[in-house]
Protein backbone atom coordinates (compact mmCIF):
# COMPACT_ATOMS: atom_id res chain seq x y z
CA UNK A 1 193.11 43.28 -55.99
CA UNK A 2 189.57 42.44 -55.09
CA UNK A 3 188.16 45.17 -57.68
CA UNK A 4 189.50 47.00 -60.59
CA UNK A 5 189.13 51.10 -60.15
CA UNK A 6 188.32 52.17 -63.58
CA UNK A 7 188.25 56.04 -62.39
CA UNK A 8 185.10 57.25 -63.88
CA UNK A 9 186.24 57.01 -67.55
CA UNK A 10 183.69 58.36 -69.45
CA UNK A 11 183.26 55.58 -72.68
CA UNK A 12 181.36 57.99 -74.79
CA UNK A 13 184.02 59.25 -76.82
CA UNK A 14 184.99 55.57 -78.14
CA UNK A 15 181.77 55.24 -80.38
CA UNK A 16 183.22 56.61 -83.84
CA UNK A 17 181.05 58.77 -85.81
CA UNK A 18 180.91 56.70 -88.81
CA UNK A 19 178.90 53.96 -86.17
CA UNK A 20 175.84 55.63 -86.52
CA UNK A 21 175.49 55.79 -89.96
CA UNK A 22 176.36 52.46 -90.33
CA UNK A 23 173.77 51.24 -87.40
CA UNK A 24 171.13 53.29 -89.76
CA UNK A 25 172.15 51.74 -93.13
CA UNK A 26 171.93 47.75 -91.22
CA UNK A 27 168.88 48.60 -90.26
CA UNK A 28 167.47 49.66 -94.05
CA UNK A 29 169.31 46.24 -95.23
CA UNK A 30 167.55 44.16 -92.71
CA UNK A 31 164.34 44.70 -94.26
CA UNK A 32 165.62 42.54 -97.32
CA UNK A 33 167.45 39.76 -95.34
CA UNK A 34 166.74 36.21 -94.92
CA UNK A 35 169.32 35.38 -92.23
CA UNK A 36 171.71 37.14 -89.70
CA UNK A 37 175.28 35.72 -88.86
CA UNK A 38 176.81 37.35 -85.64
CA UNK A 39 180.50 37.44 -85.65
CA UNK A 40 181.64 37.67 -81.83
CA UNK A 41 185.13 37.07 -79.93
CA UNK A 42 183.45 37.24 -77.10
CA UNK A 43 179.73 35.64 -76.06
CA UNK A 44 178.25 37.80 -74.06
CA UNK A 45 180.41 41.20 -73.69
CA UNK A 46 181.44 40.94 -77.24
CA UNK A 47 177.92 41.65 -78.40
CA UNK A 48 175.80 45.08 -79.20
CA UNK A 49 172.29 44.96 -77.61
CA UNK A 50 171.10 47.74 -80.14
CA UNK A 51 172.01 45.04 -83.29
CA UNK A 52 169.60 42.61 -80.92
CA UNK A 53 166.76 45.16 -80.55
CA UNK A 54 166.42 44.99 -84.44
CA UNK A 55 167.06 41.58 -85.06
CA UNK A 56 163.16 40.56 -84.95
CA UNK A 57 162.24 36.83 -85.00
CA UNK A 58 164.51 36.38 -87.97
CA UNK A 59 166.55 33.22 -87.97
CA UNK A 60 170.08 33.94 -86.45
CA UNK A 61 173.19 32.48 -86.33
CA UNK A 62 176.07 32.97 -84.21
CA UNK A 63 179.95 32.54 -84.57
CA UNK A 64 182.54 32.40 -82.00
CA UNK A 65 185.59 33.69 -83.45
CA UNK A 66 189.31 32.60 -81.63
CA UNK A 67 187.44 29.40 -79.99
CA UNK A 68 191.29 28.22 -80.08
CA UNK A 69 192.17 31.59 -77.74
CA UNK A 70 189.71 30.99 -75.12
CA UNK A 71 189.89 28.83 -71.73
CA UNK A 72 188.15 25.72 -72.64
CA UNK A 73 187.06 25.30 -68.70
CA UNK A 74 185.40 28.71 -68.37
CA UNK A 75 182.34 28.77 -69.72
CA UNK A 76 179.74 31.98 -69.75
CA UNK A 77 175.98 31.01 -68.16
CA UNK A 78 174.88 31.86 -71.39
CA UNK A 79 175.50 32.78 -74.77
CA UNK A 80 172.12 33.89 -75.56
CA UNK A 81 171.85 36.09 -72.35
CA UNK A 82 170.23 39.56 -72.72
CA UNK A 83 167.34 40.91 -71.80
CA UNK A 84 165.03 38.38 -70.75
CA UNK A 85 167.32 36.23 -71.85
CA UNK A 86 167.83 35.42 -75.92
CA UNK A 87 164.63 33.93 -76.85
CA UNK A 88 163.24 37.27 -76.40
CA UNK A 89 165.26 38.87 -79.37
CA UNK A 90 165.51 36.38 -81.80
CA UNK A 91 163.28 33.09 -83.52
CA UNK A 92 166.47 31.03 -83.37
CA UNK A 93 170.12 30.75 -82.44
CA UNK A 94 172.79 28.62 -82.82
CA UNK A 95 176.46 28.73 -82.09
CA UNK A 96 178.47 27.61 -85.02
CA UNK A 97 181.57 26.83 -82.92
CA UNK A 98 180.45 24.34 -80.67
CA UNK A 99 181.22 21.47 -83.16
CA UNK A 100 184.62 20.20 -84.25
CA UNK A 101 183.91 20.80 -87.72
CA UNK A 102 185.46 24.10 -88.93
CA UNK A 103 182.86 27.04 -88.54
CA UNK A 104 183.03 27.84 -92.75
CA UNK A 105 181.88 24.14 -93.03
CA UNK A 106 178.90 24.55 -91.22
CA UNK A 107 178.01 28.19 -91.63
CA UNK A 108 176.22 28.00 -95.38
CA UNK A 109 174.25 24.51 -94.36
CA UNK A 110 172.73 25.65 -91.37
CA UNK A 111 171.82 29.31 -92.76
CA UNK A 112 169.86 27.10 -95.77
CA UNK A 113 168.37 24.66 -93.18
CA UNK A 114 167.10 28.40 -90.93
CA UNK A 115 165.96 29.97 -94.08
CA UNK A 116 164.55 26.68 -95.29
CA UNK A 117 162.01 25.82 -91.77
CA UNK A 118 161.27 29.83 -91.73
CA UNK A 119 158.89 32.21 -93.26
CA UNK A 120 160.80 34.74 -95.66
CA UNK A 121 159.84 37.70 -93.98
CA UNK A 122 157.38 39.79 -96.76
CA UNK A 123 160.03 39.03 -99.35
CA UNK A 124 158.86 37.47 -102.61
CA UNK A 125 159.50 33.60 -102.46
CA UNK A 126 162.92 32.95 -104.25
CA UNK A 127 166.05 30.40 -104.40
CA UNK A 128 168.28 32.87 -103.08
CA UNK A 129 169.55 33.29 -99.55
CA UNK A 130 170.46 37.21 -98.26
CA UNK A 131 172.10 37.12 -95.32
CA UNK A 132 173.27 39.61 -93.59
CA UNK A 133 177.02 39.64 -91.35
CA UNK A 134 176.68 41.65 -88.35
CA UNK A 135 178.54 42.24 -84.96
CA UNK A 136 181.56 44.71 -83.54
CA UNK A 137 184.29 46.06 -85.07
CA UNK A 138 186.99 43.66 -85.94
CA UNK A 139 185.76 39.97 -84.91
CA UNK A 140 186.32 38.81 -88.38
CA UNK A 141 183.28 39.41 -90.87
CA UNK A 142 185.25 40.43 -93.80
CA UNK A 143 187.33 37.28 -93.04
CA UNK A 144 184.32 34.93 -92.89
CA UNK A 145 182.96 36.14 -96.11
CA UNK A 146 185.86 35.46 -98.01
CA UNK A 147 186.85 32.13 -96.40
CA UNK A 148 183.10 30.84 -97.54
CA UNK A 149 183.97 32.44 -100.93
CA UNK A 150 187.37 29.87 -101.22
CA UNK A 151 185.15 27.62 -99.86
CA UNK A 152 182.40 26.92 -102.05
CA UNK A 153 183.35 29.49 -105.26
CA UNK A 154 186.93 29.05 -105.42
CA UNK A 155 186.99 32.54 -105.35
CA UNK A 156 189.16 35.44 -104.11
CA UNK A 157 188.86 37.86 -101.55
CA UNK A 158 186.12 39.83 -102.38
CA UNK A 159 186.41 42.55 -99.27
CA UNK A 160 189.19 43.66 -97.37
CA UNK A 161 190.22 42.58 -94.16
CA UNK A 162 192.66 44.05 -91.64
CA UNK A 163 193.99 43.96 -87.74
CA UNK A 164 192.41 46.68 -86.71
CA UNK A 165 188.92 47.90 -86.25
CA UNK A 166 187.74 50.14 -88.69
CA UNK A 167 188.05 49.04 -91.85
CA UNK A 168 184.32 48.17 -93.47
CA UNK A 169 183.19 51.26 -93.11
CA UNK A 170 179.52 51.13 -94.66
CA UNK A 171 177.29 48.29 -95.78
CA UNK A 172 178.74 47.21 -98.78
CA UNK A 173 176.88 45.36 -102.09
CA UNK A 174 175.73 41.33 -102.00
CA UNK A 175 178.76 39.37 -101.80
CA UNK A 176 178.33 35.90 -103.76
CA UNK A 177 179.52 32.84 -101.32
CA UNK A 178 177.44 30.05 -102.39
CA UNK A 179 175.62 28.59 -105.58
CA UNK A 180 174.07 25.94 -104.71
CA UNK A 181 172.04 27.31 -102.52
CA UNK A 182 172.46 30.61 -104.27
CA UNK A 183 173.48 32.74 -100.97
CA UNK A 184 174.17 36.30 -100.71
CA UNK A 185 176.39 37.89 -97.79
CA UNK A 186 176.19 41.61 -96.85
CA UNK A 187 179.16 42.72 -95.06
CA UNK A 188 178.38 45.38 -92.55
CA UNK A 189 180.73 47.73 -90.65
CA UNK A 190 181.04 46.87 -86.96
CA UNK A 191 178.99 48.63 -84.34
CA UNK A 192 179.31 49.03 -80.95
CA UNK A 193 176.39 50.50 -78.65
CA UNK A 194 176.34 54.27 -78.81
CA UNK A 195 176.12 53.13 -74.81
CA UNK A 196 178.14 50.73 -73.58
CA UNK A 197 176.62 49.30 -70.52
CA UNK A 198 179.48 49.85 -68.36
CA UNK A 199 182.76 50.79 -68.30
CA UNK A 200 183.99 46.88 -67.87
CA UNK A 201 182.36 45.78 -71.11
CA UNK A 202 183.82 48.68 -72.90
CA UNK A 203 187.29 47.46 -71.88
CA UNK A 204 186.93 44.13 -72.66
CA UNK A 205 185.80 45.15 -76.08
CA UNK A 206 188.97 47.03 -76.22
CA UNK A 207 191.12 44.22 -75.47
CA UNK A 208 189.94 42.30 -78.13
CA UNK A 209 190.65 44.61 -80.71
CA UNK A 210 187.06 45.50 -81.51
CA UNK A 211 187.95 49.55 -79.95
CA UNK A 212 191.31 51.51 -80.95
CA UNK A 213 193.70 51.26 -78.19
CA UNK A 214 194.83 54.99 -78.27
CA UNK A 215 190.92 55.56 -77.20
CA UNK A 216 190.86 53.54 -73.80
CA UNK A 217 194.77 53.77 -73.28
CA UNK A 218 197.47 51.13 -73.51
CA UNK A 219 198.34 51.21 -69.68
CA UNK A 220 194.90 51.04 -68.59
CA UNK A 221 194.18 48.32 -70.89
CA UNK A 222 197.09 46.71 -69.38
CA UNK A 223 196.45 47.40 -66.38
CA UNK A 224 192.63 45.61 -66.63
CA UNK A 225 194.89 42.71 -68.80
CA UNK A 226 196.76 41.74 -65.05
CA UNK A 227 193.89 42.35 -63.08
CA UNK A 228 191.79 39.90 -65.04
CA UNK A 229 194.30 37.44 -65.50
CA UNK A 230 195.24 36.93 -61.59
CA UNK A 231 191.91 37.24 -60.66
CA UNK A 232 191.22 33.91 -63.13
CA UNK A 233 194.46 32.81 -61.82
CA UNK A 234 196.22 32.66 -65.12
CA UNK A 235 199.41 33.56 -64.14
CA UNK A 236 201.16 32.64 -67.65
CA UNK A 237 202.94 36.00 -67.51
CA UNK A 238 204.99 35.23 -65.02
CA UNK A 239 207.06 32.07 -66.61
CA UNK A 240 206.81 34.72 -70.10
CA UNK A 241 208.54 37.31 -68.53
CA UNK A 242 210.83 35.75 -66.28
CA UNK A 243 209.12 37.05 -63.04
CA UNK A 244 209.84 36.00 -59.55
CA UNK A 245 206.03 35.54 -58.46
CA UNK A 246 202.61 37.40 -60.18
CA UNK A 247 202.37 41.39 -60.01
CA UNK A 248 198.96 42.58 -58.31
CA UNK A 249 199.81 46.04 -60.35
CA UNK A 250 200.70 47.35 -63.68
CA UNK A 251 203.85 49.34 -62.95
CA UNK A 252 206.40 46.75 -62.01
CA UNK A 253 205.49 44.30 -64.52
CA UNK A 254 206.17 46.72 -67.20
CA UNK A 255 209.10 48.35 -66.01
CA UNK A 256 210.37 44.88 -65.58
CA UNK A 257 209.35 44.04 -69.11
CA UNK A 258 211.10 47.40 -70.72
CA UNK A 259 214.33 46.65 -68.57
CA UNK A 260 214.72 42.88 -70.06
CA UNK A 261 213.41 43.54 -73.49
CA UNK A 262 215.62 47.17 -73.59
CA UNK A 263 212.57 49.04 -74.16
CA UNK A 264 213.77 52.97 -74.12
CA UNK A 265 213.45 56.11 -75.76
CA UNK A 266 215.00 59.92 -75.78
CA UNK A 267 213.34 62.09 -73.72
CA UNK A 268 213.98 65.91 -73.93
CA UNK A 269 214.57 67.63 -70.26
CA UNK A 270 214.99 71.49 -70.05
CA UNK A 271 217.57 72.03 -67.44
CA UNK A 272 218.62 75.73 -66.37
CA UNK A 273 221.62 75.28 -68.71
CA UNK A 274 219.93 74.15 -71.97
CA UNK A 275 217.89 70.99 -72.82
CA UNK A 276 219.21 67.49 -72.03
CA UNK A 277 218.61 64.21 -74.06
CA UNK A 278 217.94 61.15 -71.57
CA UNK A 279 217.10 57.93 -71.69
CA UNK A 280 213.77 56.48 -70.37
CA UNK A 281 212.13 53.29 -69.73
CA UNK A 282 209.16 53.18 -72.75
CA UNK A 283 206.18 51.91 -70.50
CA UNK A 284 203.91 52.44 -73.53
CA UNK A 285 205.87 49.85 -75.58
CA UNK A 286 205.77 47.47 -72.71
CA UNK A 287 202.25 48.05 -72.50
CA UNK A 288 201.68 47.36 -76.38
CA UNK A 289 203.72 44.19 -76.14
CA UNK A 290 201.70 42.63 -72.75
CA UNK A 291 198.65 43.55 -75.33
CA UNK A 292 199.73 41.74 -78.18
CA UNK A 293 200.48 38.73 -76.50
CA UNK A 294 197.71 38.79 -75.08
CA UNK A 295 195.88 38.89 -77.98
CA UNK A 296 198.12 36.35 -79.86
CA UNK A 297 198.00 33.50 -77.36
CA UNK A 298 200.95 33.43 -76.00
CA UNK A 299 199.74 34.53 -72.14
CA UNK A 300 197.53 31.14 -72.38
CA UNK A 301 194.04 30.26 -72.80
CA UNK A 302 191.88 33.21 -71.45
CA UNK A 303 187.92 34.16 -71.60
CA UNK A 304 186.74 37.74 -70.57
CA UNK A 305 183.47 36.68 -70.06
């Protein structure tokens, strides 16, 4: 397929509620922050331009999560893109994943060397660091916060994580990570654009966990899954599933993948003489499971963007 048909799915019912008020609360904590870290899968989809309108000239840092997910030959133009490109929205910005060393290594030095060269934005001067952890639903925030914790306090988890997106639900309380420098995280919930841009960023989003799946739809999601990987000419599904060449559409893939994996379930079928139980092939679990390993790996190395 030359082009995906995405059938003029309207993405305005996959911005949660709870988004809004947690878009307003960021904003009141970003009055009293030193720092922003941006958690992203992605570089340039993965990314809300309304969280970039109110950044300001503070210092900000940004982490590519899943670095060891992504095709190492396909690189985006550029990871600061936006409007005018990303000088416009923010003093500074670095990508924390570009070195070998492991991102919580690197993530408390460079915020103290940002806050350190910067003005402190009308806050009194002081020897602690607030920094605030920003970006969309489920890239990992929670996780980073309490990695730097083990790090440098030898500390527990001090906010919960999970698999799906969702689960911060407001701005929570400093979170100690550091003491020397004495630094301060704020976890955030994630936010996506009340707007997504398009339809194509939404579902790129989805695939990387950041919207509920039962809001775009598995077989869509799917469906963008195949089109994106054999139009990058990934065609890692094929050997996975024991295929005779690539698919160009969603349907025979997955019935193929809910015939070998004896994906079925009991369907109900009113008859003129009384309802009949029958056996079906479950597409939606074959969908779920081209998803997942996606999402784990195991399709190869692949970047949206």
């Amino acid at each position: 397929r030359e082009r995906f048909e995405f059938g003029g799915r309207d993405v305005a019912s996959w911005f949660p509620r709870h988004m809004a008020k947690g878009l307003r609360q960021m904003r009141l904590a970003l009055r009293r922050a030193d720092c922003l870290v941006e958690r992203s899968h992605m570089p340039l989809s993965g990314r809300n331009p309304a969280l970039q309108e109110a950044l300001g000239i503070r210092p900000h840092v940004l982490v590519l999560n899943k670095m060891d997910l992504a095709d190492p030959g396909r690189q985006p133009v550029s990871a600061g893109a936006g409007p005018g490109g990303g000088q416009r929205w923010c003093h500074r910005q670095m990508t924390a994943s570009d070195s070998p060393v492991p991102v919580p290594l690197q993530v408390v030095p460079m915020v103290a060397r940002l806050v350190a060269e910067g003005p402190r934005y009308h806050r009194a001067e002081s020897s602690e660091h607030n920094i605030l952890v920003i970006g969309v639903p489920n890239v990992g925030k929670s996780s980073l916060i309490n990695s730097l914790r083990r790090l440098h306090l030898k500390k527990g988890k001090a906010t919960a994580v999970g698999g799906e997106p969702g689960i911060t639900k407001a701005v929570l309380s400093r979170i100690q990570v550091c003491e020397k420098p004495l630094m301060y995280l704020v976890d955030t919930p994630g936010v996506l654009p009340p707007r997504l841009g398009d339809v194509e960023t939404g579902m790129k989003l989805a695939l990387c966990g950041a919207i509920h799946d039962h809001l775009v739809g598995e077989d869509v999601m799917a469906d963008y899954l195949l089109y994106t990987l054999n139009k990058q000419q990934q065609f890692g599904y094929v050997q996975r599933y024991g295929l005779g060449q690539p698919c160009d559409h969603i349907e025979p893939l997955l019935k193929h993948m809910a015939l070998s994996q004896g994906r079925t379930q009991k369907v109900k079928v009113l008859t003129g003489t009384g309802n009949v139980n029958m056996m079906m092939l479950n597409y939606p679990a074959a969908a779920y499971e081209f998803l997942r390993d996606f999402r784990a790996g195991r399709l190869g190395r692949v970047t949206l963007d």
